[in-house]
PDB file of N, CA and C in Angstrom:
ATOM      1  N   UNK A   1      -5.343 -45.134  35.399  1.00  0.00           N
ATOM      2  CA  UNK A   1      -5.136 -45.659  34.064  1.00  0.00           C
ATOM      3  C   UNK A   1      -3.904 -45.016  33.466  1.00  0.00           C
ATOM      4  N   UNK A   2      -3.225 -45.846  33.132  1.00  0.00           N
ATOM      5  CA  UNK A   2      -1.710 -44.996  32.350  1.00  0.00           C
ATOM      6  C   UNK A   2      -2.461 -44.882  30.814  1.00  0.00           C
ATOM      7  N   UNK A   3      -1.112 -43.624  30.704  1.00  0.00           N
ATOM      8  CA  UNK A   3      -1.590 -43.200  29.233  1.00  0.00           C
ATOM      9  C   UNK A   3       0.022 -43.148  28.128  1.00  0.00           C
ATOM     10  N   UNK A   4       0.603 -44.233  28.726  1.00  0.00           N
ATOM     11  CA  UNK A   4       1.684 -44.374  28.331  1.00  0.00           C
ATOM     12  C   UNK A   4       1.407 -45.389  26.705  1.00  0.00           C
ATOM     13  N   UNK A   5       2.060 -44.832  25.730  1.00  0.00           N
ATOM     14  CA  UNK A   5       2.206 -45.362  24.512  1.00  0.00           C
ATOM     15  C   UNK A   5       2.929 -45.782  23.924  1.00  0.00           C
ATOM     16  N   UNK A   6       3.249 -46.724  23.221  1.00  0.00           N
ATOM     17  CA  UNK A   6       4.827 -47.058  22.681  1.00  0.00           C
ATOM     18  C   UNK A   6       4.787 -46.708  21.133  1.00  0.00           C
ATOM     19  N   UNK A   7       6.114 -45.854  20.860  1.00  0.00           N
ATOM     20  CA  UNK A   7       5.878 -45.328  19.674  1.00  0.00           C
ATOM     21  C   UNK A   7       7.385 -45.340  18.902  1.00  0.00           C
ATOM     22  N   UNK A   8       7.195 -46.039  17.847  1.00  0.00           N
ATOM     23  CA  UNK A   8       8.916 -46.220  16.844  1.00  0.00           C
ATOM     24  C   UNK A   8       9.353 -45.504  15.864  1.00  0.00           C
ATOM     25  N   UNK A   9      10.146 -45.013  16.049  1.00  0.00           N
ATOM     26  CA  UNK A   9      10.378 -44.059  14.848  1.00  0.00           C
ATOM     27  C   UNK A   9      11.945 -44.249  14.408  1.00  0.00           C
ATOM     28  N   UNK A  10      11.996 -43.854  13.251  1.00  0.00           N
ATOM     29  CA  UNK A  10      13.992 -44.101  12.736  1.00  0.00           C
ATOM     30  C   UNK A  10      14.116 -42.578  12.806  1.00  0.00           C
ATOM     31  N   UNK A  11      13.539 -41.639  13.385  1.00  0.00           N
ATOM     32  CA  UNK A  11      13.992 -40.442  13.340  1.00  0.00           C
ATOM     33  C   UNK A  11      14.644 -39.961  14.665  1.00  0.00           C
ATOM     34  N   UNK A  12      15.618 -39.383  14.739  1.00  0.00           N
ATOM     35  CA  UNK A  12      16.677 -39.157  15.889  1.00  0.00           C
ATOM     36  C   UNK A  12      16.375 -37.691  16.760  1.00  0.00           C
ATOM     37  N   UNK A  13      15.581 -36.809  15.713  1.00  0.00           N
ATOM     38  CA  UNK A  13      14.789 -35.231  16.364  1.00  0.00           C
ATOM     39  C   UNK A  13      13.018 -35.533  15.931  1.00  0.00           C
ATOM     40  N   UNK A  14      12.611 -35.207  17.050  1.00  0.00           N
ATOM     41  CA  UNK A  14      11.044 -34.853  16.851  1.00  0.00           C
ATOM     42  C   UNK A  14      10.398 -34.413  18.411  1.00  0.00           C
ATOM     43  N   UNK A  15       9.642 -34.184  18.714  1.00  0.00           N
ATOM     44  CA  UNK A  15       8.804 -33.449  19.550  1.00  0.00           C
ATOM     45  C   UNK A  15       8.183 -34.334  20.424  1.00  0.00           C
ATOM     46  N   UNK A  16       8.176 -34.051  21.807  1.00  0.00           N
ATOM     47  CA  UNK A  16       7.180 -34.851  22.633  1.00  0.00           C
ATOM     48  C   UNK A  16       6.122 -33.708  22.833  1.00  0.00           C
ATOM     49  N   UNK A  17       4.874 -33.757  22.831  1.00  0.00           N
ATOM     50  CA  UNK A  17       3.869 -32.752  22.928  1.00  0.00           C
ATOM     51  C   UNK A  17       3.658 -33.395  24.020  1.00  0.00           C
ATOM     52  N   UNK A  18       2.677 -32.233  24.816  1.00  0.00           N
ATOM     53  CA  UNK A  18       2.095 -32.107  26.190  1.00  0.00           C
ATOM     54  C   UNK A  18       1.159 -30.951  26.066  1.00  0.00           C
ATOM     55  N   UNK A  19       0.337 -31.724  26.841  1.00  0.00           N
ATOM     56  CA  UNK A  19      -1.238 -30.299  27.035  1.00  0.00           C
ATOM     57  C   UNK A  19      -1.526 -30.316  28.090  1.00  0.00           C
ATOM     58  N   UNK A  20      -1.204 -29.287  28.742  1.00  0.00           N
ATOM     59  CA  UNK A  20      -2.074 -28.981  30.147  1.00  0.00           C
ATOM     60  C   UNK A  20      -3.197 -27.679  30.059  1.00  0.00           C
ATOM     61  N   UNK A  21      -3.818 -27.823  31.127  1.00  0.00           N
ATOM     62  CA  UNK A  21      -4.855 -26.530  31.191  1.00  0.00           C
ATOM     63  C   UNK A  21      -4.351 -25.466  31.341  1.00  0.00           C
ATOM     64  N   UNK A  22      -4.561 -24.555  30.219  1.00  0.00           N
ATOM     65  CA  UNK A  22      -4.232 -23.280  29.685  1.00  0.00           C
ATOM     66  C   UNK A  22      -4.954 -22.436  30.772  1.00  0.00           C
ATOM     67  N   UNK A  23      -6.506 -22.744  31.758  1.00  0.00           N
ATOM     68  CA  UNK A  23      -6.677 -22.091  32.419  1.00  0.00           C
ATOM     69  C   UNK A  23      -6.584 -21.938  34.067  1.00  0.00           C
ATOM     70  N   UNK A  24      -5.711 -22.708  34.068  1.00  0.00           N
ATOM     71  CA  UNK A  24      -5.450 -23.221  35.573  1.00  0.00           C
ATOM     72  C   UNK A  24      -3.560 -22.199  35.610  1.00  0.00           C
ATOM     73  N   UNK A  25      -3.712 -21.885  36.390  1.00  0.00           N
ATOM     74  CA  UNK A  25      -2.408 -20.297  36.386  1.00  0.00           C
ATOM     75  C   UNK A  25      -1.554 -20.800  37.452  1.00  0.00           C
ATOM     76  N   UNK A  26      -2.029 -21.788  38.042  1.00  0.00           N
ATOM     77  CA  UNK A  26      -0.638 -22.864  38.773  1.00  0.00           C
ATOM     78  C   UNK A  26       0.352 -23.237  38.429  1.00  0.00           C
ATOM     79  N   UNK A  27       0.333 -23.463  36.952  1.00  0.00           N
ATOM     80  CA  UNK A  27       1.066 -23.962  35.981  1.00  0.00           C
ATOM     81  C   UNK A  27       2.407 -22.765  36.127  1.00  0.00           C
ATOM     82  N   UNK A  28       3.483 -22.863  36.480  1.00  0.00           N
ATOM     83  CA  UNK A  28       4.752 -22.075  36.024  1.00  0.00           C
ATOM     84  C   UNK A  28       5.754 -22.300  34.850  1.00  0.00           C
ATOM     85  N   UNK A  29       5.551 -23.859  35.001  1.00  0.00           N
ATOM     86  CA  UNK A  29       6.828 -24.815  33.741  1.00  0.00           C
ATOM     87  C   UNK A  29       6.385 -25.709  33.673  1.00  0.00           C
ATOM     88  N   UNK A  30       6.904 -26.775  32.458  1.00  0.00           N
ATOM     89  CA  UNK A  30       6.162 -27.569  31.905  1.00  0.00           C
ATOM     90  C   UNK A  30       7.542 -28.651  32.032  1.00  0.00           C
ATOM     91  N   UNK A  31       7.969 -29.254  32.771  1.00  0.00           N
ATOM     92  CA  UNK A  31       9.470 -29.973  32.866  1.00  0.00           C
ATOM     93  C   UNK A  31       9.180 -31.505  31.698  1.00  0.00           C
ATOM     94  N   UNK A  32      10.173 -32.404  31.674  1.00  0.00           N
ATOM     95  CA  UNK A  32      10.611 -33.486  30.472  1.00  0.00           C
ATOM     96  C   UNK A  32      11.646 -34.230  31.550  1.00  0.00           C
ATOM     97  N   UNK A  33      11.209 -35.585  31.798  1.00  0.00           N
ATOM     98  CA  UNK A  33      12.487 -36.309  32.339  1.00  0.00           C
ATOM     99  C   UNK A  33      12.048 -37.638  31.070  1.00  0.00           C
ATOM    100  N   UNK A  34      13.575 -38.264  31.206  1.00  0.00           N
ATOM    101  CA  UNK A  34      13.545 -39.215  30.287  1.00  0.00           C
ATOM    102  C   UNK A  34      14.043 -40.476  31.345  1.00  0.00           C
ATOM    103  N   UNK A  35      14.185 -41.650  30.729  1.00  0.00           N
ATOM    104  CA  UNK A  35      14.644 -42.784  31.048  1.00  0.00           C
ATOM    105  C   UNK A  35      14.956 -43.798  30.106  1.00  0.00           C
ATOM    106  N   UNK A  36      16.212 -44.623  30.097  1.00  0.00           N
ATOM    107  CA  UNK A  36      16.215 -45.358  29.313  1.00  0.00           C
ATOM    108  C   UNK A  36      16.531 -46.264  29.661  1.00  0.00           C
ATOM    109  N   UNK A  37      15.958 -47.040  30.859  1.00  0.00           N
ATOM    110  CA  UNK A  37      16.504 -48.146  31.760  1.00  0.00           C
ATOM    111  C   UNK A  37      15.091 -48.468  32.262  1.00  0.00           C
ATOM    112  N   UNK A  38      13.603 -47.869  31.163  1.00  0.00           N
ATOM    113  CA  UNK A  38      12.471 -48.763  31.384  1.00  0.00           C
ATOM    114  C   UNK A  38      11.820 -48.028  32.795  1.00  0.00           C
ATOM    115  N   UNK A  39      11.810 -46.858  33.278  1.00  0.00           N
ATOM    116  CA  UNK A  39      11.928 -45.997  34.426  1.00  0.00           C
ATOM    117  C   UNK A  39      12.479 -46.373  35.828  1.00  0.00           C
ATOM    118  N   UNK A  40      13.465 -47.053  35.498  1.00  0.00           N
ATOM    119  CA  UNK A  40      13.993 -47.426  36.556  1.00  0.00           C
ATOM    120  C   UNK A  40      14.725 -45.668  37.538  1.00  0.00           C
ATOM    121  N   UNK A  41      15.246 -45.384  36.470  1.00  0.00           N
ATOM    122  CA  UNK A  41      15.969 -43.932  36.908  1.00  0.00           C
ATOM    123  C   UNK A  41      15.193 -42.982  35.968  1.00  0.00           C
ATOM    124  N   UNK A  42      15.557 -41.857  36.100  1.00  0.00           N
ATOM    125  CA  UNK A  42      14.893 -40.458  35.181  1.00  0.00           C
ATOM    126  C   UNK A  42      16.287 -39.744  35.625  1.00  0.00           C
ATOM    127  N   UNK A  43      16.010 -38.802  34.254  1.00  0.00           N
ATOM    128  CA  UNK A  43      17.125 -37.752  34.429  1.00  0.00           C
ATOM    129  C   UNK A  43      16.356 -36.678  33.838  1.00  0.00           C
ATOM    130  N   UNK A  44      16.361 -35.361  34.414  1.00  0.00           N
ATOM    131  CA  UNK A  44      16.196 -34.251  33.740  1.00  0.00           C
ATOM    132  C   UNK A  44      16.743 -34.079  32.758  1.00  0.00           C
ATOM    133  N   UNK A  45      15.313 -33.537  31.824  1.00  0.00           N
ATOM    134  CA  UNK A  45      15.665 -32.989  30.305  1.00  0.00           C
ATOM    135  C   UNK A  45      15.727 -31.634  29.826  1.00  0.00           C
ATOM    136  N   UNK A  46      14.659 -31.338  30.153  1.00  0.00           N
ATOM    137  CA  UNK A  46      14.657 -29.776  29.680  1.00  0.00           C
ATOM    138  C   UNK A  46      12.687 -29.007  30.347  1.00  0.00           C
ATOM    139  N   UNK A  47      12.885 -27.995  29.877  1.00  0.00           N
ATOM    140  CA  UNK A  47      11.695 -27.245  30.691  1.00  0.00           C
ATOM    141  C   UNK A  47      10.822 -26.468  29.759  1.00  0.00           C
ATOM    142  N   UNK A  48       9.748 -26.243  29.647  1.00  0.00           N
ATOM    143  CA  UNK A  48       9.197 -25.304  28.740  1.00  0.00           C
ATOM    144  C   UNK A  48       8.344 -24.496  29.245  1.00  0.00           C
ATOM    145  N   UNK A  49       7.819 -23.470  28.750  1.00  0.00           N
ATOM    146  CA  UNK A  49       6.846 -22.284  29.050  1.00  0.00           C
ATOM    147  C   UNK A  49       5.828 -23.095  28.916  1.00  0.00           C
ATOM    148  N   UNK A  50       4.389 -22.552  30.159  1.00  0.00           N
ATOM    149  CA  UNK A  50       3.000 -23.762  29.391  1.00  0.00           C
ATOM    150  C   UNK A  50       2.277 -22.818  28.419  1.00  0.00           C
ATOM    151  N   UNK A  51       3.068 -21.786  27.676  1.00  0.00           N
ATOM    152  CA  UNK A  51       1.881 -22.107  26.810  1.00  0.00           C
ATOM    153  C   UNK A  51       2.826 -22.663  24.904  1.00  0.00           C
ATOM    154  N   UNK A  52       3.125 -23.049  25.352  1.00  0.00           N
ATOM    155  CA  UNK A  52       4.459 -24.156  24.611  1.00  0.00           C
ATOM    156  C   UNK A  52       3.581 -25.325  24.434  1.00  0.00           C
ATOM    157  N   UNK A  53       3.717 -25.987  23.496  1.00  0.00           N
ATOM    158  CA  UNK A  53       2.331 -27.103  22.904  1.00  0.00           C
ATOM    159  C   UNK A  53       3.621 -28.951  23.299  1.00  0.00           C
ATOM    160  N   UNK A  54       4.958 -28.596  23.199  1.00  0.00           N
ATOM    161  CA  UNK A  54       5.668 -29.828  22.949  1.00  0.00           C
ATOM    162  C   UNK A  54       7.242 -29.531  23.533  1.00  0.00           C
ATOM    163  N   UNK A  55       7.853 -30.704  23.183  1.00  0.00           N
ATOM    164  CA  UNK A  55       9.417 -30.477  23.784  1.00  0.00           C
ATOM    165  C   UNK A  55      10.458 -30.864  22.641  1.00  0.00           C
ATOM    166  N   UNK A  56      11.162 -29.866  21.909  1.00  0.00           N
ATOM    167  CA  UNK A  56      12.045 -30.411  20.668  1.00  0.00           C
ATOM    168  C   UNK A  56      12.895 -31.791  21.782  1.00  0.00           C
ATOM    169  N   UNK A  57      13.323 -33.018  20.744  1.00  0.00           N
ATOM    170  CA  UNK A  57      14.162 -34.244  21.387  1.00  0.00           C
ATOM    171  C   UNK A  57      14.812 -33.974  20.592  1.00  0.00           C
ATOM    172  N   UNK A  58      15.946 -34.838  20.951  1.00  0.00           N
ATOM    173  CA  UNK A  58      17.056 -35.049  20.115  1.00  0.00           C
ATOM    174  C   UNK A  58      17.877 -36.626  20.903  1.00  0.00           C
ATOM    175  N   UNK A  59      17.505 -37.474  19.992  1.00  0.00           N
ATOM    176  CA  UNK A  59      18.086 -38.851  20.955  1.00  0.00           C
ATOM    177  C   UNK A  59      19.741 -38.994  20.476  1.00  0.00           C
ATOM    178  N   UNK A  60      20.396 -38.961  21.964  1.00  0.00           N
ATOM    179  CA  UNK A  60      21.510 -39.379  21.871  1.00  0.00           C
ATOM    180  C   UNK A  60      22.089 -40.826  20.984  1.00  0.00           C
ATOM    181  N   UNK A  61      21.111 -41.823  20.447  1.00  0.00           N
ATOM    182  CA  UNK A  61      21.378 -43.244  19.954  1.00  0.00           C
ATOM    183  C   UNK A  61      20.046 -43.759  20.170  1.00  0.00           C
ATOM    184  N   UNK A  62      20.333 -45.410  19.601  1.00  0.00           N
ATOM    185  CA  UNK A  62      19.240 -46.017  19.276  1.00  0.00           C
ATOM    186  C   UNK A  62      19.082 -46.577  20.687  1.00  0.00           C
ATOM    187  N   UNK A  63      17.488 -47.133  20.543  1.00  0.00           N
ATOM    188  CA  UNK A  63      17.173 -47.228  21.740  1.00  0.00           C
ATOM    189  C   UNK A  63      16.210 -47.103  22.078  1.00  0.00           C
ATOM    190  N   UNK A  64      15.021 -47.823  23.352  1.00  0.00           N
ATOM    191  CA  UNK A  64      14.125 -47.273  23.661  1.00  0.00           C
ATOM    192  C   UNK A  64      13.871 -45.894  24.865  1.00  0.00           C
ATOM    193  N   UNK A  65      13.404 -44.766  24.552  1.00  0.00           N
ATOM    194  CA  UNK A  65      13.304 -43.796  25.439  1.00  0.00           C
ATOM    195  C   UNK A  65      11.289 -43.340  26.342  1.00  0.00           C
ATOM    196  N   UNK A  66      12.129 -43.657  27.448  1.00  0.00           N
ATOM    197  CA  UNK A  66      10.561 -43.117  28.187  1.00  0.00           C
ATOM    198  C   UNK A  66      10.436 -41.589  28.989  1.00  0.00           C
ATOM    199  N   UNK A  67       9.252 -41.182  28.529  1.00  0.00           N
ATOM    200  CA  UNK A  67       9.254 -39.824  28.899  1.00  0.00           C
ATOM    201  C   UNK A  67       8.358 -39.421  29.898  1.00  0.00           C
ATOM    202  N   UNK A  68       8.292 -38.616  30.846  1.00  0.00           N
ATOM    203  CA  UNK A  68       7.284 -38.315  31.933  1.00  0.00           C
ATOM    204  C   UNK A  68       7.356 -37.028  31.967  1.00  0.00           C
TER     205      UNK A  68
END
């Protein structure tokens, strides 16, 4: 089941959150790829610590953006 959502905003910075299990110690990084070609391609975004709740964005332009 995807858990993919479509979501609009006129704001150009805001946060993608992510939750993984805080007790599972597999976890090293928490990575962000984007796409804006509908996932045809992905490009690396950025990386976070897991115990980091989200990922600051910042969209280059208007547009739809998909995140994995």
């Amino acid at each position: 089941a995807s858990s993919a959502k479509t979501i609009a905003t006129r704001l150009t910075r805001f946060n993608v959150p992510f939750r993984i299990n805080q007790n599972d110690v597999s976890f090293l990084e928490v990575q962000l790829f984007l796409s804006r070609d509908e996932g045809r391609t992905w490009q690396f975004y950025g990386r976070q610590k897991t115990d980091r709740t989200s990922f600051p964005f910042v969209a280059d332009g208007d547009g739809a953006y998909w995140f994995a």
